[in-house]
Protein backbone atom coordinates (compact mmCIF):
# COMPACT_ATOMS: atom_id res chain seq x y z
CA UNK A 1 11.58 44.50 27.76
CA UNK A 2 9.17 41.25 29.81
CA UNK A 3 9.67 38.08 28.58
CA UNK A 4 5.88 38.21 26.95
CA UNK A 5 7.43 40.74 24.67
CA UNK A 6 10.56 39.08 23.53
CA UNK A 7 9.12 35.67 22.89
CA UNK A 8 12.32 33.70 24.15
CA UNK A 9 11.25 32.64 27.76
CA UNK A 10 12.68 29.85 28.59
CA UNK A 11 10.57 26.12 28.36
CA UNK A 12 12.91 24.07 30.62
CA UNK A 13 14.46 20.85 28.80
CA UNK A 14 12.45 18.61 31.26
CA UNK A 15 9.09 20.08 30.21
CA UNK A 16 10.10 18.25 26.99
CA UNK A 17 8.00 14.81 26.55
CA UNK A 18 10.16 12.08 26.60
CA UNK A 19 8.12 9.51 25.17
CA UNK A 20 7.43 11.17 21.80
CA UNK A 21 11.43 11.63 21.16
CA UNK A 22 11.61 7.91 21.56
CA UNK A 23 8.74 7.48 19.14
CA UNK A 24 10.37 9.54 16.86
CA UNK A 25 13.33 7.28 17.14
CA UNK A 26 11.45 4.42 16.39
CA UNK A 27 9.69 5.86 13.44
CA UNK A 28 13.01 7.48 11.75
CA UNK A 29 14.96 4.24 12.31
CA UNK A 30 11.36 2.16 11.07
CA UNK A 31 11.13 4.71 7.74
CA UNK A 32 14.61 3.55 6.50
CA UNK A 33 13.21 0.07 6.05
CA UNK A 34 10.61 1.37 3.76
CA UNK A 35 13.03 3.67 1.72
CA UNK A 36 16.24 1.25 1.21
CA UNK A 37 14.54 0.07 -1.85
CA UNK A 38 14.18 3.34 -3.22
CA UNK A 39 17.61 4.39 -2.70
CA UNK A 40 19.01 1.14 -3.73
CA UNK A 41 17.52 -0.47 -6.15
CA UNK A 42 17.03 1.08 -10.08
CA UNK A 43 13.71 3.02 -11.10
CA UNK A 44 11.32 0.26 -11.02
CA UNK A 45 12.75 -2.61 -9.57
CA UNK A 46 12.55 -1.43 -6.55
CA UNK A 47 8.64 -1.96 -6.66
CA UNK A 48 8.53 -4.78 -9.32
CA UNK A 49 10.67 -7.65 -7.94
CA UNK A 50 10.35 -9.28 -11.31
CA UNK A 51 12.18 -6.93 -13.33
CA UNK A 52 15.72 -8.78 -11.10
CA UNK A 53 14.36 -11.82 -11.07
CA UNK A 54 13.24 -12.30 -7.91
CA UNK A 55 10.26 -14.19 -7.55
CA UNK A 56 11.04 -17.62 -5.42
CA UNK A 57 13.63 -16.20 -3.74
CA UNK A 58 14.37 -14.71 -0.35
CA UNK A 59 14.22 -11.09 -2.01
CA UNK A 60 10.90 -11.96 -3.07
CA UNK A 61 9.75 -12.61 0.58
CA UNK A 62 11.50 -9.24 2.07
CA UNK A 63 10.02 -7.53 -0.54
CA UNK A 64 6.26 -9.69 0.58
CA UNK A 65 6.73 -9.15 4.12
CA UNK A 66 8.23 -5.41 4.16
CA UNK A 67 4.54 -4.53 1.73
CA UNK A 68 2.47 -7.02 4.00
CA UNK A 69 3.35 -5.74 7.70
CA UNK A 70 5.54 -2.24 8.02
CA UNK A 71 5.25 -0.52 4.48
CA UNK A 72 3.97 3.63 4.98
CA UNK A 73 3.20 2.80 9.01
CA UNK A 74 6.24 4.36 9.69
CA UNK A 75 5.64 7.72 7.38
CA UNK A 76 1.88 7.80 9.12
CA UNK A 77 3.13 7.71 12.81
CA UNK A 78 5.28 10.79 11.74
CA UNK A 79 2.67 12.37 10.56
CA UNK A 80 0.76 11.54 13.53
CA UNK A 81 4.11 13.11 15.65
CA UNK A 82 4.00 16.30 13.78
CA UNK A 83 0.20 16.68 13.83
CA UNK A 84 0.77 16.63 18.02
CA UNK A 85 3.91 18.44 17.02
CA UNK A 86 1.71 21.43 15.81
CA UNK A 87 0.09 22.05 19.20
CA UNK A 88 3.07 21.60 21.14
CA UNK A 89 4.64 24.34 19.97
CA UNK A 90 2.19 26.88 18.79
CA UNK A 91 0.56 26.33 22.86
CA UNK A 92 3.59 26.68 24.87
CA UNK A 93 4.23 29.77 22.76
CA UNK A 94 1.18 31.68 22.98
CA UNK A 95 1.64 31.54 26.94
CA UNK A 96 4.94 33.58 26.18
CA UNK A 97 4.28 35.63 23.84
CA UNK A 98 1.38 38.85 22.24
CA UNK A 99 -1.36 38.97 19.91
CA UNK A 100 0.07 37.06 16.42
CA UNK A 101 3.72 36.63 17.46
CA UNK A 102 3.12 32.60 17.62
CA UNK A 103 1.58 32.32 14.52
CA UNK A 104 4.57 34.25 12.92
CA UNK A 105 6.70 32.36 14.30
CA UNK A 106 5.21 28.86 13.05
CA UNK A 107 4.23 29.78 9.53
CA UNK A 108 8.32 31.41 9.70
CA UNK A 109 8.81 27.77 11.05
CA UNK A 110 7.26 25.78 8.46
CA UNK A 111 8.60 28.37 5.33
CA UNK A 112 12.04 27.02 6.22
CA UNK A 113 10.82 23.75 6.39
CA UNK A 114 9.86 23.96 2.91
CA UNK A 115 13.29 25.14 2.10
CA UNK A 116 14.95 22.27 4.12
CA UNK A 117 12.46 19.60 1.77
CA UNK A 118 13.55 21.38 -1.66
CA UNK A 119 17.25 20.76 0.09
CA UNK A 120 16.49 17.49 0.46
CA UNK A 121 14.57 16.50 -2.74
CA UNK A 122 17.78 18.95 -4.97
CA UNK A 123 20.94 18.96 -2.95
CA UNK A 124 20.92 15.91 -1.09
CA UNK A 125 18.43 14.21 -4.07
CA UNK A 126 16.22 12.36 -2.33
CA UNK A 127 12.67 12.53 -4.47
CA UNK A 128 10.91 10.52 -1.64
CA UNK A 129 11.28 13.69 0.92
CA UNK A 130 8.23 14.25 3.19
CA UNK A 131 9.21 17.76 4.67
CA UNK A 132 8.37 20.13 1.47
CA UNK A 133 4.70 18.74 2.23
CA UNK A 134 4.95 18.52 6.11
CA UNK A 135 5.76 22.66 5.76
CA UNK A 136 2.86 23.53 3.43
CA UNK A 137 0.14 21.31 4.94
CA UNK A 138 1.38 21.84 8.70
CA UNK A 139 -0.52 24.78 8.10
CA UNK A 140 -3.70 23.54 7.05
CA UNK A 141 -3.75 21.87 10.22
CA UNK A 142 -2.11 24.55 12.18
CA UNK A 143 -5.85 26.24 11.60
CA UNK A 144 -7.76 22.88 13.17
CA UNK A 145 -5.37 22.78 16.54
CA UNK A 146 -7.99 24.13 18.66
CA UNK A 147 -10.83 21.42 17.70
CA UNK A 148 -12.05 18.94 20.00
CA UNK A 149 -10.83 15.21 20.02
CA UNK A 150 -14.46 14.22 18.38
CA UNK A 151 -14.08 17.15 15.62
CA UNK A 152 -10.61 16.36 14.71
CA UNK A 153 -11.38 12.41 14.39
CA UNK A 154 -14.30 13.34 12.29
CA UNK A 155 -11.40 14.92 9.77
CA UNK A 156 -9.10 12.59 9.98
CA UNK A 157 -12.34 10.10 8.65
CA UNK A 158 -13.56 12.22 6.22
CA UNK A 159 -9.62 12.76 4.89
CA UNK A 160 -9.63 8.62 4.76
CA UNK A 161 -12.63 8.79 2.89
CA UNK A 162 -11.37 11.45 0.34
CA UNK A 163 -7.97 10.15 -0.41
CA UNK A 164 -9.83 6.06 -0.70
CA UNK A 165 -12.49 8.34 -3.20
CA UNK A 166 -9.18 9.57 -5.39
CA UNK A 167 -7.35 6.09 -5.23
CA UNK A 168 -10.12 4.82 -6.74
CA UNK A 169 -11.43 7.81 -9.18
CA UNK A 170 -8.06 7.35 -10.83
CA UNK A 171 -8.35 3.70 -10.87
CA UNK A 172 -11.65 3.56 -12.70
CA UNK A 173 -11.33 6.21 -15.42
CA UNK A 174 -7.43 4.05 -16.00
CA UNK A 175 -9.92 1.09 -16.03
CA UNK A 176 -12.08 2.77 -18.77
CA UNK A 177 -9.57 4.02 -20.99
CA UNK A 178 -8.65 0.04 -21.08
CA UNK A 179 -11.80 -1.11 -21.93
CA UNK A 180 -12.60 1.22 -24.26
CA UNK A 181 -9.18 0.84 -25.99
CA UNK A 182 -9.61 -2.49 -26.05
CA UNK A 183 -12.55 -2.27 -27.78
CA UNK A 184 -11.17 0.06 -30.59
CA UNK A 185 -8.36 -2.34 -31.11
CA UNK A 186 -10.74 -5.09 -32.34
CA UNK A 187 -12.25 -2.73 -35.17
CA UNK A 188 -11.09 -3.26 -38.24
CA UNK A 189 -9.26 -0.14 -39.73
CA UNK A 190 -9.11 -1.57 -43.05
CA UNK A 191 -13.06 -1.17 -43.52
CA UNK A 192 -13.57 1.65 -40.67
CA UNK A 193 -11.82 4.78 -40.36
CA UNK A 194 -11.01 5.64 -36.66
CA UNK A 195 -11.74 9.04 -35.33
CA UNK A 196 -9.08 11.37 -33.78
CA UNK A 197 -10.69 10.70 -30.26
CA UNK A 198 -10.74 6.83 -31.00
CA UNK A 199 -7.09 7.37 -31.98
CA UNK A 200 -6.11 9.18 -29.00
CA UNK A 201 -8.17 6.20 -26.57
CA UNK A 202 -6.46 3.70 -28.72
CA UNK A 203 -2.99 5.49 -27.97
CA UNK A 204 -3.43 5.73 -24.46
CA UNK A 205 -4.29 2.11 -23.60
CA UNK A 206 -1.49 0.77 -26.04
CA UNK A 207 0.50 3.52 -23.99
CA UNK A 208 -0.53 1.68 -20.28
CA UNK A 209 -0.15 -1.93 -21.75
CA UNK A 210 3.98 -0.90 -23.38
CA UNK A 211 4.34 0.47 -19.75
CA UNK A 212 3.33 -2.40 -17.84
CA UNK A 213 5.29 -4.67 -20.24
CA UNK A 214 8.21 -6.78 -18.39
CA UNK A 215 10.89 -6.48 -21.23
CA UNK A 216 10.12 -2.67 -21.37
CA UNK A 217 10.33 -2.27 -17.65
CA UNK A 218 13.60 -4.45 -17.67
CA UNK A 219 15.04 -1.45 -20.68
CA UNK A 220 13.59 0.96 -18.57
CA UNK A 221 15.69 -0.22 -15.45
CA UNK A 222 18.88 -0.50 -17.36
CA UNK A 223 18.75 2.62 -18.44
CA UNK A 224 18.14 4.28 -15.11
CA UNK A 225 20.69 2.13 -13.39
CA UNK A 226 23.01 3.64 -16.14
CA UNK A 227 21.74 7.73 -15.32
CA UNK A 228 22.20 6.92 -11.22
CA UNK A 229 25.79 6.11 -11.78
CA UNK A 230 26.63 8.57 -14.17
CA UNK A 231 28.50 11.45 -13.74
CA UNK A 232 27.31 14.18 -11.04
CA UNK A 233 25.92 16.06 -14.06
CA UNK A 234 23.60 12.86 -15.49
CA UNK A 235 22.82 11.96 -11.87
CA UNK A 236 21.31 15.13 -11.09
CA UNK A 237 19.55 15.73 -13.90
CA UNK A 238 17.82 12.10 -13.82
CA UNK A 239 16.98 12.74 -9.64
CA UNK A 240 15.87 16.55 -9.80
CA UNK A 241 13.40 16.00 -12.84
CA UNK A 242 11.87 13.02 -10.34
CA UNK A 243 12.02 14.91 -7.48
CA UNK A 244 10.00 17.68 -9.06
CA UNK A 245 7.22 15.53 -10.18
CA UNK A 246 6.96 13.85 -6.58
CA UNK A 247 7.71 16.97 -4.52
CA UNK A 248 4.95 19.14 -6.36
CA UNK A 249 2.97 15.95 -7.27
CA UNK A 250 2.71 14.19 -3.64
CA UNK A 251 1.70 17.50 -2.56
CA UNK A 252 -1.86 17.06 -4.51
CA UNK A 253 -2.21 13.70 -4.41
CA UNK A 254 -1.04 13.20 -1.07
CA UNK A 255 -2.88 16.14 0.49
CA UNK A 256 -5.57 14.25 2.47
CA UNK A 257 -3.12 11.46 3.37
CA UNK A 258 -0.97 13.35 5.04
CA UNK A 259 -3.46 15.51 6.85
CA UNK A 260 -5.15 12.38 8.13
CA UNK A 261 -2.66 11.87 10.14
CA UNK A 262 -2.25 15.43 11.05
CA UNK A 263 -5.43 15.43 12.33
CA UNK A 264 -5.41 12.20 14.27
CA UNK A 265 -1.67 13.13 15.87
CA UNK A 266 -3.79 16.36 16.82
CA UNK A 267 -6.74 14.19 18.44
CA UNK A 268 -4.28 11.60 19.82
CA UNK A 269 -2.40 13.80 21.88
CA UNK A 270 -5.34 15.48 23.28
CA UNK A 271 -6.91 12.58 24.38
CA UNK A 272 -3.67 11.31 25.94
CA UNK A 273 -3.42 8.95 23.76
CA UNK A 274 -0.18 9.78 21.88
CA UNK A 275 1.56 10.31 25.54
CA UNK A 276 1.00 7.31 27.19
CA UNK A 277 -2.27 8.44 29.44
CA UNK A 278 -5.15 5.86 27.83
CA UNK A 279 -5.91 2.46 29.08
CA UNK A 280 -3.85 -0.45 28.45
CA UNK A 281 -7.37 -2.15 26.95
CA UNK A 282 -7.33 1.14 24.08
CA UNK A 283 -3.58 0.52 22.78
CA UNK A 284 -4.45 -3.77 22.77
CA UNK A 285 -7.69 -2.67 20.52
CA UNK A 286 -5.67 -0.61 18.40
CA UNK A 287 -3.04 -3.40 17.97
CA UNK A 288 -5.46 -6.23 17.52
CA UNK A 289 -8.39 -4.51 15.07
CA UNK A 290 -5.48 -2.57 13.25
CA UNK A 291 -2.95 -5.16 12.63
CA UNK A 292 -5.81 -7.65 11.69
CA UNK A 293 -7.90 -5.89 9.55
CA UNK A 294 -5.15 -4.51 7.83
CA UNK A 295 -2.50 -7.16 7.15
CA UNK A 296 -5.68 -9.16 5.70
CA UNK A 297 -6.81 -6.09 3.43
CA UNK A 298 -3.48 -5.54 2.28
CA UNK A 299 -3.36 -9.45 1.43
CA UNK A 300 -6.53 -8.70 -0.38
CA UNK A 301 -4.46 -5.75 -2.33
CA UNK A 302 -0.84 -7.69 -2.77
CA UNK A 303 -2.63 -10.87 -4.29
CA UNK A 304 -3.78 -9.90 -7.38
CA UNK A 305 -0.62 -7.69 -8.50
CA UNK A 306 1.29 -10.96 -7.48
CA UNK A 307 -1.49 -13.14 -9.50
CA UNK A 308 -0.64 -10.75 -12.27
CA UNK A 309 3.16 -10.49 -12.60
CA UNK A 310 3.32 -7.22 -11.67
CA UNK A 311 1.67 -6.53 -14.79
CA UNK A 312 -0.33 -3.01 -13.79
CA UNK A 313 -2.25 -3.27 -16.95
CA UNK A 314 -3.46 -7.11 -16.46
CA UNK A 315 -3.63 -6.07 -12.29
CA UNK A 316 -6.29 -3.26 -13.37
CA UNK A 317 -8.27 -6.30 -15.36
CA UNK A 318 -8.81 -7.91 -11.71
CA UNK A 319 -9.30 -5.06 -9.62
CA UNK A 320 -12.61 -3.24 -8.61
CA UNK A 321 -12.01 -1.43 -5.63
CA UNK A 322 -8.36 0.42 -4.27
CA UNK A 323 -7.94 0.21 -0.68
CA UNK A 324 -4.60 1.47 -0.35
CA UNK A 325 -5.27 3.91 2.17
CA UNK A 326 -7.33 1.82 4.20
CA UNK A 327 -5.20 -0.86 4.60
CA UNK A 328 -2.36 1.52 5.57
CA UNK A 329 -4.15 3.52 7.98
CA UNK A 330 -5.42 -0.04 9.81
CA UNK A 331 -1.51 -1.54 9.94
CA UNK A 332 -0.64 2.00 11.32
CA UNK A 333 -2.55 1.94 14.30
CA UNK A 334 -2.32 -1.03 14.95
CA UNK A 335 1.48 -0.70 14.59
CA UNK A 336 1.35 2.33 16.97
CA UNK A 337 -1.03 0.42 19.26
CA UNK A 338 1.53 -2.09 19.42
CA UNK A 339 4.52 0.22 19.92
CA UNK A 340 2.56 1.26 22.98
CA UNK A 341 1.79 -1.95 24.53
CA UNK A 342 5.48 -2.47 24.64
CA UNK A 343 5.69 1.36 26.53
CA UNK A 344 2.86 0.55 28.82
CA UNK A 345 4.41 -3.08 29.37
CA UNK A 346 7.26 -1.43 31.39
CA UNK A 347 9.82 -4.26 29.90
CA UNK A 348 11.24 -2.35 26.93
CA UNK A 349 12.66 0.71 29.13
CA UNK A 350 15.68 0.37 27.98
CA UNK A 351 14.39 0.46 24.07
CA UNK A 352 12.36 3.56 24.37
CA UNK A 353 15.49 5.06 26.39
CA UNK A 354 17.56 3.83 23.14
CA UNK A 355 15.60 5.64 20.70
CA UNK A 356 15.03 8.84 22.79
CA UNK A 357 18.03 10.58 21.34
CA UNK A 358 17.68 9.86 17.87
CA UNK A 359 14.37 11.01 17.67
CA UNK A 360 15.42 14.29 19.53
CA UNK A 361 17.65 14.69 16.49
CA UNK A 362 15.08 13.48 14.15
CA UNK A 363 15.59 16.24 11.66
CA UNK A 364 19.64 15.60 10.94
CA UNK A 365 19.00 12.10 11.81
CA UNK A 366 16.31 12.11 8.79
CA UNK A 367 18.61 14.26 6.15
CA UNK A 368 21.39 12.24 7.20
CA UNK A 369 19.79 9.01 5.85
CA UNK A 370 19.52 10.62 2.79
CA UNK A 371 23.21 11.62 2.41
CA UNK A 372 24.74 8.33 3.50
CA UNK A 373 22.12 6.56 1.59
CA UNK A 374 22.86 8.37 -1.49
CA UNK A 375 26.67 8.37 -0.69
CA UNK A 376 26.34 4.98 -0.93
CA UNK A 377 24.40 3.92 -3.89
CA UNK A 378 24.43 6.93 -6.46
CA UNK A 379 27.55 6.81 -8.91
CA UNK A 380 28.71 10.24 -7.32
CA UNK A 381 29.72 8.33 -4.23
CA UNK A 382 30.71 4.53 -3.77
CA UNK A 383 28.15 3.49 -7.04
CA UNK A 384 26.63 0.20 -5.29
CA UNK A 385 23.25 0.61 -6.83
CA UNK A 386 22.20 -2.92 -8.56
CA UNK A 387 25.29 -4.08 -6.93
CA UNK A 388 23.27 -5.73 -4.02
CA UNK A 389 20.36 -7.87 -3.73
CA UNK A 390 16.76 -6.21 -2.36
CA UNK A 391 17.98 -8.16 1.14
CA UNK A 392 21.66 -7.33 1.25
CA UNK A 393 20.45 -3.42 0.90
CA UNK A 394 18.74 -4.20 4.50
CA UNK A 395 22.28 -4.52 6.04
CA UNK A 396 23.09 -1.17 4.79
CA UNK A 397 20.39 -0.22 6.89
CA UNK A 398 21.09 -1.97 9.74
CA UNK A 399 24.99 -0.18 9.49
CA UNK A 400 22.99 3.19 9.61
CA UNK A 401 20.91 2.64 12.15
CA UNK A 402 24.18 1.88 14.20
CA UNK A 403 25.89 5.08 12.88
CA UNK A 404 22.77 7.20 13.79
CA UNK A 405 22.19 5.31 17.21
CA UNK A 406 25.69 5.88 18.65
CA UNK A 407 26.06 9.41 16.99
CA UNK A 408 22.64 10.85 18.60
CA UNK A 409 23.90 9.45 21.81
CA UNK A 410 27.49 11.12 21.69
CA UNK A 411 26.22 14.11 20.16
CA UNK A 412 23.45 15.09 23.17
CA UNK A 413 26.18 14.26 25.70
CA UNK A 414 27.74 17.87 24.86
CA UNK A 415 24.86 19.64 23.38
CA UNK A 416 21.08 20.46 23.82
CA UNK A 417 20.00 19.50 20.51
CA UNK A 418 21.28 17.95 17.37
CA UNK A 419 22.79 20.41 14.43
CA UNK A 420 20.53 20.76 11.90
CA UNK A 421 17.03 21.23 14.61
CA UNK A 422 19.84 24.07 15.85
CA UNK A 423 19.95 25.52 12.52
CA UNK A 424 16.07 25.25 12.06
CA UNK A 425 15.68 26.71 15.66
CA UNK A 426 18.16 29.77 14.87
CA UNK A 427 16.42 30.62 11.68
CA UNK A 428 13.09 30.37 13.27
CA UNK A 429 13.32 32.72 15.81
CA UNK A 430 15.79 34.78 13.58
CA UNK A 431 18.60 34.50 16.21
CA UNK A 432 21.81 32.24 17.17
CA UNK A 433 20.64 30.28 19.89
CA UNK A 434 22.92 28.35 22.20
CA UNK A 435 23.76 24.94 21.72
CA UNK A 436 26.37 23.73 24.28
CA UNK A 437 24.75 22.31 27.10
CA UNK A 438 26.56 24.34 29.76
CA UNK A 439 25.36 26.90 28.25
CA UNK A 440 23.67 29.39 30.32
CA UNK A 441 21.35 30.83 28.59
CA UNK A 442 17.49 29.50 28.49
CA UNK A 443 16.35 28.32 25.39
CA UNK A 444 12.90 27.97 24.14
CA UNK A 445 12.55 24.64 23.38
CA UNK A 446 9.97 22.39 21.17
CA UNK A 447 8.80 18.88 20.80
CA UNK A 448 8.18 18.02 17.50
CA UNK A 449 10.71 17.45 14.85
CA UNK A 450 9.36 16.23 11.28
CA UNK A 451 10.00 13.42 9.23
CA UNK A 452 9.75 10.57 5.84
């Protein structure tokens, strides 16, 4: 049988792009930063410092500075990775294998990425996983690979435009059922009957206001600080209910957020962008207009939920137009423009060379966060949820980043790639592959290893 008909010819380890393992790296370690909270802190504190009385206080200004500067850049520049990702390996398999055999083998690819996410989100119970929607809308943009660098950019825009159009859809009809609420609330009942529909509107504003409450937050909290360190039975019955509603949820809502990215990871590494090739002047663009524009439009978005207490229903009151998305996109760039200036710059070698290992094993790395994370915190493991303040949970992070630096190093000294992308690899091409690397067999490798 030829090697076009088997579909395991070998892509030599050195074809495999350097750079974007240490990006990975950089993003996986970056990503924790964002999470910590999530993992540490009780269901909502970790996005209302308020609720542990931490306004004035050095929590207060992590919490400021993580939302103001690095908050979902991280999650976008994976996206970006797995949009180039995409073409990576679906192009240096069509060149060794017939007709529909690398298709199959990437939509067999992404199915057990799905599986790996509901792992994640049930098993390991993480509700914030990213790889449940990295397998289903992979494929969506598994169908745009082969459009030009102007075609995909003109996506990525018009998936900015559609995801800032639902942000703020769902802000204005909130927006209305306040007003009009409000409005019901000053008739007088005992001279006017209300109407089941004026009932209902009446209902769901009083509903928003009790939810946006402090003291009811503050109950809430207790009570879910109480159901994370429960027993194993409490604990995952509390996290798999939440991971359902954000695994299947995020999926919707997030659908042109993540493929945004997709797209422009798609566009970037055509372009040369995403590997280093562009002009010093393009990254310092990126960096300065990014950065800029979107630290002060995320100002713009922080102020008034600070002005407000963190009250969502007196935030609404102020707000006329979401920009979420925009602001997010902007730090991204100019995050990733940054990122590159230090590349181009020569001077942080020995960074890039740091992180090139732990992105390689980006997949374990990433699942691994979640077990020690959870390990940690949850009541089935040590119980140090609510334990620590929102800044002590950043040393934490800091001990994991050490544990995943000097394990990815150690690891790759013996073998080709970490466990878990060897698990992924086997089950994608339906066949052990070897993992020791005096191994002699050739192995086909790939450059893009997902996520959040």
């Amino acid at each position: 049988m030829t090697t076009m008909q088997t579909g395991t010819s070998p892509t030599a380890q050195n074809e495999r792009i350097v750079l974007l393992d240490s990006l990975r790296g950089i993003a996986l370690l970056g990503i924790l930063l964002m999470n910590i909270p999530y993992f540490g802190l009780p269901e909502p504190a970790f996005d209302n410092p308020l609720l542990m009385n931490e306004k004035g206080t050095i929590n207060m200004q992590v919490w400021y500075f993580i939302n103001m500067v690095p908050e979902g850049t991280m999650r976008a520049v994976f996206s970006i990775l797995f949009g180039a990702g995409i073409l990576l390996f679906v192009s240096r398999l069509e060149k060794r294998v017939e007709g529909m055999m690398a298709a199959e083998y990437f939509i067999r690819r992404q199915l057990w990425l799905i599986v790996f996410g509901l792992v994640n989100a049930f098993i390991l119970l993480w509700p914030g996983d990213i790889l449940f929607q990295y397998g289903i809308l992979g494929i969506i943009a598994f169908v745009f690979r082969r459009m030009p660098v102007k075609g995909l950019l003109i996506a990525a825009a018009v998936c900015l435009l559609l995801m800032t159009a639902r942000e703020n859809i769902d802000m204005h009809r909130t927006q209305e059922k306040i007003k009009k609420g409000e409005v019901i609330a000053k008739i007088d009942t005992t001279k006017t009957k209300l109407s089941e529909e004026q009932k209902d509107i009446l209902g769901e504003m009083t509903g928003i206001k009790e939810k946006s409450d402090t003291a009811s937050l503050k109950k809430e909290m207790k009570k879910n600080l109480a159901k994370s360190l429960g027993s194993y039975s409490k604990v995952y019955e509390y996290i798999s209910n939440t991971s359902a509603k954000v695994e299947f949820g995020y999926t919707y809502y997030g659908l042109w957020d993540i493929l945004l990215f997709m797209f422009l990871g798609l566009a970037f590494f055509k372009s040369g962008i995403l590997t280093g090739d562009a002009k010093m002047s393009t990254y310092l663009i990126m960096t300065i207009v990014g950065l800029s524009l979107g630290i002060t439009l995320t100002y713009l978005r922080l102020q008034p939920l600070i002005d407000s207490n963190f009250n969502f229903f007196e935030y609404l009151k102020k707000v006329h137009f979401q920009m979420y998305e925009l602001s997010r996109t902007l730090r991204s760039l100019g995050l990733f423009g940054l990122i590159m200036l230090l590349y181009k710059s020569g001077w942080f070698n020995w960074l890039f060379k740091l992180m090139q290992p732990v992105g390689q094993m980006a997949f374990t790395n990433y699942l691994m966060q979640s077990f020690m994370s959870n390990l940690f915190f949850l009541g089935i493991g040590f119980g140090m949820m609510g334990k620590l303040e929102r800044h002590e949970i950043y040393y934490v992070v800091f001990g994991i980043w050490l544990i995943e630096i000097i394990w990815s190093h150690a690891w790759l000294r013996f073998y080709r790639f970490g466990p878990l992308e060897w698990c992924w690899r086997s089950l994608t091409y339906w066949k052990l592959q070897p993992i020791k690397k005096q191994a002699k067999e050739n192995l086909l490798m790939e450059d893009e290893v997902p996520k959040e």
